[in-house]
Protein backbone atom coordinates (compact mmCIF):
# COMPACT_ATOMS: atom_id res chain seq x y z
CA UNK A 1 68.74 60.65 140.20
CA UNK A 2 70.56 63.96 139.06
CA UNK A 3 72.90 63.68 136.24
CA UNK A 4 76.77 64.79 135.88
CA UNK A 5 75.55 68.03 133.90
CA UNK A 6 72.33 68.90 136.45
CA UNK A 7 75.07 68.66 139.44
CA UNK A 8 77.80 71.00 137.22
CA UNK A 9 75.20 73.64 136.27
CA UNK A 10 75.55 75.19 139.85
CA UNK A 11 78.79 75.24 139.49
CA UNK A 12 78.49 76.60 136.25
CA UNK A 13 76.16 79.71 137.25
CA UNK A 14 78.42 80.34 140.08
CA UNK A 15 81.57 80.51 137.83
CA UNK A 16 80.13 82.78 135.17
CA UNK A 17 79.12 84.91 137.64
CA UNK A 18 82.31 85.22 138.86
CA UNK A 19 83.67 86.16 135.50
CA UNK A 20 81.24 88.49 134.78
CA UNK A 21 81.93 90.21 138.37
CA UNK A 22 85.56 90.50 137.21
CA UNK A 23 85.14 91.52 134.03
CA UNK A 24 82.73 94.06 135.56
CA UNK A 25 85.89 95.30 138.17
CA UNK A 26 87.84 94.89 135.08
CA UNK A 27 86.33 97.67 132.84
CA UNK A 28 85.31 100.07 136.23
CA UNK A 29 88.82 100.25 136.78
CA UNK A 30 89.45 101.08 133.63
CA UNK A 31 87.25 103.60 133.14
CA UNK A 32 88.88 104.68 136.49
CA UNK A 33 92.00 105.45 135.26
CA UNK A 34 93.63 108.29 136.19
CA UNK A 35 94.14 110.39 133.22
CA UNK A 36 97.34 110.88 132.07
CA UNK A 37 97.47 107.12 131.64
CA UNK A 38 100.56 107.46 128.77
CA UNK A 39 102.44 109.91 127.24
CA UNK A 40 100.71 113.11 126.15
CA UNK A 41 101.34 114.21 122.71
CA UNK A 42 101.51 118.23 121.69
CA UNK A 43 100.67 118.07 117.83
CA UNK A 44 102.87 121.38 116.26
CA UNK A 45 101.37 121.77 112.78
CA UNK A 46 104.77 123.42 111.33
CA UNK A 47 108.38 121.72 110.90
CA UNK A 48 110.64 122.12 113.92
CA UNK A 49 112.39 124.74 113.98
CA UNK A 50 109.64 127.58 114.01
CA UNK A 51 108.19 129.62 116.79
CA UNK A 52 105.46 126.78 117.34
CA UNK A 53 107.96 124.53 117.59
CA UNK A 54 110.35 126.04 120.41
CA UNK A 55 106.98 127.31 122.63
CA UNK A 56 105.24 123.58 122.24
CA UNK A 57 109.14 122.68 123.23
CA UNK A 58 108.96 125.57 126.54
CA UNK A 59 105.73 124.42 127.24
CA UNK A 60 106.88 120.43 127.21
CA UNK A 61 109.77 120.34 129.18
CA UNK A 62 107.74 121.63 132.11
CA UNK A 63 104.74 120.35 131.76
CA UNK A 64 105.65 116.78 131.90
CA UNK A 65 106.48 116.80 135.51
CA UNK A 66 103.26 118.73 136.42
CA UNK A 67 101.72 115.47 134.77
CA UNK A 68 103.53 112.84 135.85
CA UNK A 69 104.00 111.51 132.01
CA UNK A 70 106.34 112.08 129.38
CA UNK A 71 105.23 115.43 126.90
CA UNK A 72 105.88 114.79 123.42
CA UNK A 73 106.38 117.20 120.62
CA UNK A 74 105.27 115.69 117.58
CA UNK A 75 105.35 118.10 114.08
CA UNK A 76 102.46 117.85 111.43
CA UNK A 77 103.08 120.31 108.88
CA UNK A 78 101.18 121.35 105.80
CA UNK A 79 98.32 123.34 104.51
CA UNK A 80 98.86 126.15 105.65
CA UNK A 81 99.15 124.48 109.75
CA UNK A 82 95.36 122.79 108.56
CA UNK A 83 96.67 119.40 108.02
CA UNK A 84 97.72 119.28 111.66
CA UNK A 85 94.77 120.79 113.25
CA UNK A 86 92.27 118.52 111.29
CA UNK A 87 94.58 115.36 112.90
CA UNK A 88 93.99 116.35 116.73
CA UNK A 89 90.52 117.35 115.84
CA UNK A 90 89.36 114.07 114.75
CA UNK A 91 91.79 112.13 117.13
CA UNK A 92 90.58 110.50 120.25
CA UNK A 93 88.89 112.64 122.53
CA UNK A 94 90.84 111.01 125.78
CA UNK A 95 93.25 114.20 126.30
CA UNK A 96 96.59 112.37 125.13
CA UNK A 97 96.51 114.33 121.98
CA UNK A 98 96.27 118.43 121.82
CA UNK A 99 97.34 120.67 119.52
CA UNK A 100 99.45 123.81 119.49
CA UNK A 101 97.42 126.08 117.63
CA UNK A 102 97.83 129.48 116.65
CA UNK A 103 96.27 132.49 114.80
CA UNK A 104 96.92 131.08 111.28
CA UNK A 105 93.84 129.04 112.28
CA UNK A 106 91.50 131.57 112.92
CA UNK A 107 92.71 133.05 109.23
CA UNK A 108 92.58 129.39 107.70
CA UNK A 109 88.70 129.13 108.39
CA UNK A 110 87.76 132.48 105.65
CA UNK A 111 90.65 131.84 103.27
CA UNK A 112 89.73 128.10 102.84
CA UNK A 113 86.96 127.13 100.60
CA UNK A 114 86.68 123.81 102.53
CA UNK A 115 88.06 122.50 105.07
CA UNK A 116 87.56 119.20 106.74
CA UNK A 117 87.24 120.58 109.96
CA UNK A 118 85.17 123.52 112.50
CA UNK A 119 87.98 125.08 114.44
CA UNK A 120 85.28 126.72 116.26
CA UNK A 121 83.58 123.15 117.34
CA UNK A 122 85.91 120.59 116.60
CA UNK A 123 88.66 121.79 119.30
CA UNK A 124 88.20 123.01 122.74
CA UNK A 125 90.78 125.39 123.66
CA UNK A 126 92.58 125.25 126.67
CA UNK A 127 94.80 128.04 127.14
CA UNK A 128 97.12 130.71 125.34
CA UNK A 129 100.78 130.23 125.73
CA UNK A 130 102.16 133.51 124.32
CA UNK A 131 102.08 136.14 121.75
CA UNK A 132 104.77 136.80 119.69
CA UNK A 133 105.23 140.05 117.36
CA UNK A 134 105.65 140.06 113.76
CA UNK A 135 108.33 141.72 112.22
CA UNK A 136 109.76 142.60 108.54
CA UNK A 137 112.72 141.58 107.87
CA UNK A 138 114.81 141.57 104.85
CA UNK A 139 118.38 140.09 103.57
CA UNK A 140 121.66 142.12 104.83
CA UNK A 141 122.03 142.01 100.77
CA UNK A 142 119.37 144.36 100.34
CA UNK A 143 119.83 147.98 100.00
CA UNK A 144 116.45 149.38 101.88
CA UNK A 145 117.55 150.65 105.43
CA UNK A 146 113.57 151.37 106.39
CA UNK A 147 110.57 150.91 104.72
CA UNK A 148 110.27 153.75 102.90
CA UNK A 149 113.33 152.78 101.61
CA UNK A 150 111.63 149.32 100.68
CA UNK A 151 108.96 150.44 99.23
CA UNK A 152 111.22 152.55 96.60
CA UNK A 153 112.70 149.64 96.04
CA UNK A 154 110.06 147.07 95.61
CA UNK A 155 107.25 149.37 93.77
CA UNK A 156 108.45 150.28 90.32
CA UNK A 157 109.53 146.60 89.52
CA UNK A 158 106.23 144.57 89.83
CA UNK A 159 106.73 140.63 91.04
CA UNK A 160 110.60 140.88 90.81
CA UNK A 161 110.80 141.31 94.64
CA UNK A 162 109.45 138.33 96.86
CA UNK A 163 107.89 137.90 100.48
CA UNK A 164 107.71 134.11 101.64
CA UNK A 165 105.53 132.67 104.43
CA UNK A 166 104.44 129.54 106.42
CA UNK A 167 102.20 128.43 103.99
CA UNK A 168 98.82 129.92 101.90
CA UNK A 169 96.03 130.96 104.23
CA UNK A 170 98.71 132.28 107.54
CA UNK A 171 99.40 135.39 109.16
CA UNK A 172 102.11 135.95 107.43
CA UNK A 173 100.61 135.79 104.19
CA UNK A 174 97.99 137.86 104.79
CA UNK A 175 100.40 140.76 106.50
CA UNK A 176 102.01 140.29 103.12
CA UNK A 177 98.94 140.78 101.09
CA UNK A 178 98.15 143.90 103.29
CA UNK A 179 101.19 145.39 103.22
CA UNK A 180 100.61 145.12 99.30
CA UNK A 181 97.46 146.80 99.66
CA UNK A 182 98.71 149.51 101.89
CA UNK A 183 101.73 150.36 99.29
CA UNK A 184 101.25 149.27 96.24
CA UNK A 185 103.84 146.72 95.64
CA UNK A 186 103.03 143.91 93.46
CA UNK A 187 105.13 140.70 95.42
CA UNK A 188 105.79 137.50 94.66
CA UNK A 189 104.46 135.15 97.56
CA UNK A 190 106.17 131.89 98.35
CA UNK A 191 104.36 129.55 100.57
CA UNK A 192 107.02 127.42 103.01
CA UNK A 193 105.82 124.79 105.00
CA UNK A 194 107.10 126.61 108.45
CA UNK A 195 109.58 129.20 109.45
CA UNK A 196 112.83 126.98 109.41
CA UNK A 197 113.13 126.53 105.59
CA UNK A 198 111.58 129.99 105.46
CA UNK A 199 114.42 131.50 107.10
CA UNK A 200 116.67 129.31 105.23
CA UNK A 201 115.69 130.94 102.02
CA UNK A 202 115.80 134.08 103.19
CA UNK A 203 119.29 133.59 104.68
CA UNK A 204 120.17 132.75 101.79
CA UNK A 205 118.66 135.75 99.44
CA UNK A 206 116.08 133.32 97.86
CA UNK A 207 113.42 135.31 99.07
CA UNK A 208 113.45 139.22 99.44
CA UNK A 209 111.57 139.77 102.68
CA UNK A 210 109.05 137.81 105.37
CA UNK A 211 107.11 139.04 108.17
CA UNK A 212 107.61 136.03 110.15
CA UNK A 213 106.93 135.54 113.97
CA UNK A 214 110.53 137.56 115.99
CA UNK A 215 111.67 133.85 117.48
CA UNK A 216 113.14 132.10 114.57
CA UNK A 217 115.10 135.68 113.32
CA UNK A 218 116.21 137.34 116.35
CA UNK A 219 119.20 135.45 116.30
CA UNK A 220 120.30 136.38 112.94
CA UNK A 221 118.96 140.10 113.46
CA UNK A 222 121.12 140.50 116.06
CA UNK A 223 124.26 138.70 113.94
CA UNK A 224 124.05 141.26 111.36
CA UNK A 225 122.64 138.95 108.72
CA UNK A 226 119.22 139.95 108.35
CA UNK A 227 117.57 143.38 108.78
CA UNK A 228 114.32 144.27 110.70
CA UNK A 229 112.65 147.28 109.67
CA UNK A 230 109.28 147.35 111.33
CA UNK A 231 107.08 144.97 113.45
CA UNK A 232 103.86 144.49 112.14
CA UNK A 233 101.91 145.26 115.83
CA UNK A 234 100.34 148.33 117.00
CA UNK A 235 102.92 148.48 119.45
CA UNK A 236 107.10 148.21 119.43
CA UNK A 237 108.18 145.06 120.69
CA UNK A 238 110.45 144.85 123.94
CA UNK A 239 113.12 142.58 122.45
CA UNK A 240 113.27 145.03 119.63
CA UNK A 241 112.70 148.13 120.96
CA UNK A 242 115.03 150.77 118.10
CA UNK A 243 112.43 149.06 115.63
CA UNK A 244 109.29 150.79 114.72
CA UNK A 245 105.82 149.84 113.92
CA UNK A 246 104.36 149.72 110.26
CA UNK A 247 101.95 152.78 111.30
CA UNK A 248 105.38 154.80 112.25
CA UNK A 249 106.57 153.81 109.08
CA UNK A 250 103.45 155.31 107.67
CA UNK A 251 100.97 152.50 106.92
CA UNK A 252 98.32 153.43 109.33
CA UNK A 253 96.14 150.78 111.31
CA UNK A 254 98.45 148.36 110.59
CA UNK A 255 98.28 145.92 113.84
CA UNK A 256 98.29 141.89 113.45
CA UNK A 257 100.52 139.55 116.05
CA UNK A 258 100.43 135.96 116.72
CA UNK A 259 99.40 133.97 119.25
CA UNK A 260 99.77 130.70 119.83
CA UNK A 261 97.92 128.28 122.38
CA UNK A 262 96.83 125.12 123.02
CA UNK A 263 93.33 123.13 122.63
CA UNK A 264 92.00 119.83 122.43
CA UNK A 265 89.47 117.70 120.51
CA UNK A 266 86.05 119.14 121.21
CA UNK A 267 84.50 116.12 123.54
CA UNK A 268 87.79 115.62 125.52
CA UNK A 269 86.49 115.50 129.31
CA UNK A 270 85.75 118.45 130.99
CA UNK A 271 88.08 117.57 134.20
CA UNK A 272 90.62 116.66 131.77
CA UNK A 273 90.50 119.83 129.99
CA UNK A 274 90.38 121.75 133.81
CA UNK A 275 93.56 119.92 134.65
CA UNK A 276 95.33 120.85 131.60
CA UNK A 277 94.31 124.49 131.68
CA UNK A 278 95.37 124.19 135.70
CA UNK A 279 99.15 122.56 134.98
CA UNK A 280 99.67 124.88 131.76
CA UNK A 281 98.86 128.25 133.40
CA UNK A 282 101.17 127.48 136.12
CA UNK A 283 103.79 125.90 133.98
CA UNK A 284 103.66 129.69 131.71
CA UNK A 285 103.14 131.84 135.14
CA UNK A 286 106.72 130.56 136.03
CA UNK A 287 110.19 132.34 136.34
CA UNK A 288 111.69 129.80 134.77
CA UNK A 289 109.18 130.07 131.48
CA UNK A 290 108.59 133.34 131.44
CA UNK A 291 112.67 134.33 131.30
CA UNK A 292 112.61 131.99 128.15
CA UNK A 293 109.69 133.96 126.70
CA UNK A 294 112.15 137.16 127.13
CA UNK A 295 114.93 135.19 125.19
CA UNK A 296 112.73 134.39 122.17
CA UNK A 297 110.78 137.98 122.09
CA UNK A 298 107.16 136.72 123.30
CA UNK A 299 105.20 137.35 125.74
CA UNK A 300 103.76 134.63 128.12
CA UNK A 301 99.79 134.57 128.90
CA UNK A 302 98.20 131.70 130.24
CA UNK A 303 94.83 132.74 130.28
CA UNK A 304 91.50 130.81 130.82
CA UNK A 305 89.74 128.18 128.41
CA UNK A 306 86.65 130.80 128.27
CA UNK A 307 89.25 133.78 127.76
CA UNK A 308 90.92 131.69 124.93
CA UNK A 309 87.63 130.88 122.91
CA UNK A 310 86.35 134.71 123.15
CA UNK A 311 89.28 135.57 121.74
CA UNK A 312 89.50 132.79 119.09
CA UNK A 313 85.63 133.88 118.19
CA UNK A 314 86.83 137.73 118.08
CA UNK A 315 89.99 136.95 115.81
CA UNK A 316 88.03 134.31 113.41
CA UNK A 317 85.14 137.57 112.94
CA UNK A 318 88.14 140.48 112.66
CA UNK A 319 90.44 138.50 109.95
CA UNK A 320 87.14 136.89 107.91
CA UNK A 321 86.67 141.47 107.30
CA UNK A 322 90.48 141.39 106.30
CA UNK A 323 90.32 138.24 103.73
CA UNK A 324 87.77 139.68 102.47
CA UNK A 325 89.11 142.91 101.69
CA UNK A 326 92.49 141.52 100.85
CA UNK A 327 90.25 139.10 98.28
CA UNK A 328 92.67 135.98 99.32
CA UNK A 329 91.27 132.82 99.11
CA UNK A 330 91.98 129.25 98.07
CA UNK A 331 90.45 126.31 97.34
């Protein structure tokens, strides 16, 4: 005669196999989810304010439709814009974190001793937003009208005149170490954490000069209170066009800009990292993003994921020559 338990155990069987079946349905739909499942997070490794800051910012309020999910802007600064880079690149590969990258980066991987990431492997690019020129600039305070002018001024009197930066290891630091080389001056460099309490300081005459990024200055070149004498690219830029180039001004070869672009951590999907690259070109390709480029004095590009790494690659190999020469390095 069968017992309670030998009649349940059908019952049983049938009942974890049910659960097993849902929890089966459970996890495919899951991994089914259409990505982006929540908001998407755009990781700017300077303090707001900078020309990271307002592209990430562009590049946000547009992109969020495209995506159906809210774009986030999220700033990480320190180290030189390392600290935030080695966050998305050890953050979960699942495309809801990217960061805004920029050329510092490819300079950050030959100045560092050590750093706790590859910027090479670790992050996947995805596309670049924009360059932007570089451009000395000095306090209305100061006498120098040009840069021959500045250099008069700065030479004879070594470290009394100062240059500041968005931190050790950037492309601003190193424009300021070559410009050194190229003249002679001996400058004081003063690390900031980003270009809004950069230009703060040099608003204010606590700093002589910076060759920051056009976007965070323009507005107070144009209002009289600061004064651009050259940009540091091989060509004049088009928001700026009375200005002239360092190699007008005499110091020959002297051609370094900025970009800035996005990428993600190195085993986000590859459809993921497709769609991204697909909604961001258009997003930058637009009327609408490329008149706000023309505002802030860059120049939109949108190019491919492939396009982005060779340049990346090519950058990382030119500047590794130039840190070398320019003997900066730090632990």
């Amino acid at each position: 005669m069968p017992t309670l338990l030998s009649r349940r155990r059908p019952v049983l069987r049938t009942l974890a196999a049910a659960a097993l079946l849902i929890t089966g349905h459970a996890i495919t739909l899951a991994q089914a989810q259409p990505w982006p499942s929540k908001p998407v997070t755009l990781v700017v490794p300077f303090p707001a304010g900078g020309t990271t800051d307002v592209l990430a910012r562009a590049l946000a309020d547009k992109l969020g439709p495209a995506l159906g999910q809210t774009v986030i802007v999220e700033s990480k600064p320190g180290a030189g814009a390392t600290l935030g880079a080695d966050y998305v690149a050890k953050s979960k590969p699942d495309g809801h974190t990217l960061l805004v990258g920029a050329v510092h980066h490819t300079i950050a991987s030959s100045v560092y001793k050590k750093l706790p990431y590859d910027f090479q492997k670790d992050l996947a690019p995805i596309t670049t937003i924009a360059l932007v020129p570089n451009v000395l600039v000095v306090n209305a305070a100061t006498p120098a009208k040009n840069v021959a002018e500045l250099v008069a001024l700065i030479k004879p009197k070594a470290g009394a005149y100062s240059y500041g930066s968005n931190g050790n290891g950037t492309a601003q630091h190193l424009i300021g170490t070559q410009f050194e080389n190229l003249t002679g001056a001996d400058l004081m460099h003063i690390p900031y954490k980003g270009s809004g309490p950069l230009t703060t300081d040099l608003l204010g005459g606590q700093v002589t000069m910076s060759f920051d990024t056009v976007t965070p200055v323009l507005q107070h070149i144009k209002a009289g209170k600061l004064r651009a004498l050259a940009v540091t690219t091989g060509k004049r830029a088009s928001v700026l066009p009375d200005v002239p180039t360092l190699e007008e001004a005499g110091l020959k070869g002297f051609d370094i800009g900025t970009w800035f672009g996005v990428l993600a951590p190195a085993a986000t999907p590859k459809d993921v990292l497709a769609r991204l690259n697909t909604e961001m070109v258009k997003v930058i390709h637009s009327p609408e993003f490329k008149q706000r480029m023309a505002e802030i004095g860059a120049e939109p590009i949108g190019n491919s994921s492939e396009q982005m790494a060779q340049q990346i690659k090519a950058e990382t190999d030119k500047f590794a020559k130039l840190v070398k020469a320019a003997k900066v390095t730090i632990d």
